[in-house]
Protein backbone atom coordinates (compact mmCIF):
# COMPACT_ATOMS: atom_id res chain seq x y z
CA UNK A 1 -2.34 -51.08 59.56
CA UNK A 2 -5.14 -53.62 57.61
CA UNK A 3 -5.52 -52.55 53.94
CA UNK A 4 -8.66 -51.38 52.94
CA UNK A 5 -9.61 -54.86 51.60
CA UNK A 6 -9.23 -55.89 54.91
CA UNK A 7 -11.29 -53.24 56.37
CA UNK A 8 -14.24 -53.57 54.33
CA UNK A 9 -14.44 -57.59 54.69
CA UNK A 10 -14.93 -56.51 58.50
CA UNK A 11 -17.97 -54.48 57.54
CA UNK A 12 -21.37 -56.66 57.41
CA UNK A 13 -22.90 -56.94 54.05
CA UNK A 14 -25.20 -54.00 54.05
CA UNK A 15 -22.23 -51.82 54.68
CA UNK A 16 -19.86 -53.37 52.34
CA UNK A 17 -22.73 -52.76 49.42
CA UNK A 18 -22.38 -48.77 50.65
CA UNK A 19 -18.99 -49.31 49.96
CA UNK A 20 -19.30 -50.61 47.02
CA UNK A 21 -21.72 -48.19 45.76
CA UNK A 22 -19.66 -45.13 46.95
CA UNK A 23 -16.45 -46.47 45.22
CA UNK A 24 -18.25 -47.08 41.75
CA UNK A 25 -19.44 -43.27 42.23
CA UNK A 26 -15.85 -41.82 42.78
CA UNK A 27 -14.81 -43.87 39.45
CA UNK A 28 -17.59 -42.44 37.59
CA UNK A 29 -17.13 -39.13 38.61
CA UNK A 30 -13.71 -39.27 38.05
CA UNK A 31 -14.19 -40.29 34.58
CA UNK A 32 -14.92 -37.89 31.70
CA UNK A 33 -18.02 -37.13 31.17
CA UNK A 34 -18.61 -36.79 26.81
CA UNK A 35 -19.74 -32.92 26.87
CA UNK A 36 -22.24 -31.73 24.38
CA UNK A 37 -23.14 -28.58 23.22
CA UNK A 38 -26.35 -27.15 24.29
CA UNK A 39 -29.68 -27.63 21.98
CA UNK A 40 -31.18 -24.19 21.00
CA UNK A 41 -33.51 -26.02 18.31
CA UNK A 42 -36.59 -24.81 20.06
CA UNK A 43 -35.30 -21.22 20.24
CA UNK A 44 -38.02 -18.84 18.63
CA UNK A 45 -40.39 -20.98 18.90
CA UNK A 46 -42.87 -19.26 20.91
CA UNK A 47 -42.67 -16.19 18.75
CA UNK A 48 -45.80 -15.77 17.50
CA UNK A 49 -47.32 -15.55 21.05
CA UNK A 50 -45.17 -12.46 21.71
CA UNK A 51 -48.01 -9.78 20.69
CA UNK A 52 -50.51 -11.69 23.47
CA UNK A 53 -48.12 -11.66 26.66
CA UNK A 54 -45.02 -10.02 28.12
CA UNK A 55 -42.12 -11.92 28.81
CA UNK A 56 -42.52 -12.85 32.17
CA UNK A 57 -46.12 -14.10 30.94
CA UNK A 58 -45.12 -15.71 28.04
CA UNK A 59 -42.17 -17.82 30.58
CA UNK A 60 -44.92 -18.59 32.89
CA UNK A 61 -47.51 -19.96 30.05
CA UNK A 62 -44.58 -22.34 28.55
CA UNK A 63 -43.62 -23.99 32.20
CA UNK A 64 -47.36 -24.10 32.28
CA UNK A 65 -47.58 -26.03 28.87
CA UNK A 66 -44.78 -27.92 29.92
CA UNK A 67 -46.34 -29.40 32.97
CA UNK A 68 -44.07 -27.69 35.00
C-alpha cells in the first residue's frame, strides 16, 4: 500500500492544495486554543433606557444600534 506522500503526489496540484489546506486545519484544531473569559464590561450599560422600553424592546433597539 503507497504512503500517503505517495498518494497525494498522484493528486494534480489543485487537489494537493485541498490537501494541504485540510491537513493545516486538523493541526489547528487539534491544537489548544488560549481560552478567555467572557467580557461583561458593557453589562448595565443600557440601563437608563429601561423606564422607555420592555426588554424585548430594549434587545431589539441595541441590535438595531448595533447595525445588526
Amino acid at each position: 500500500m503507497p504512503d500517503l506522500k505517495e498518494l497525494i503526489e498522484q493528486l494534480p496540484p489543485d487537489l494537493q492544495e485541498e490537501v494541504k489546506d485540510f491537513v493545516e486545519f486538523l493541526l489547528e484544531k487539534r491544537t489548544e486554543k488560549k481560552k478567555t473569559k467572557l467580557r461583561q464590561d458593557w453589562a448595565g450599560a443600557l440601563k437608563c433606557y429601561r423606564d422607555q422600553y420592555t426588554s424585548l424592546e430594549l434587545q431589539k433597539k441595541a441590535l438595531e444600534w448595533r447595525g445588526d
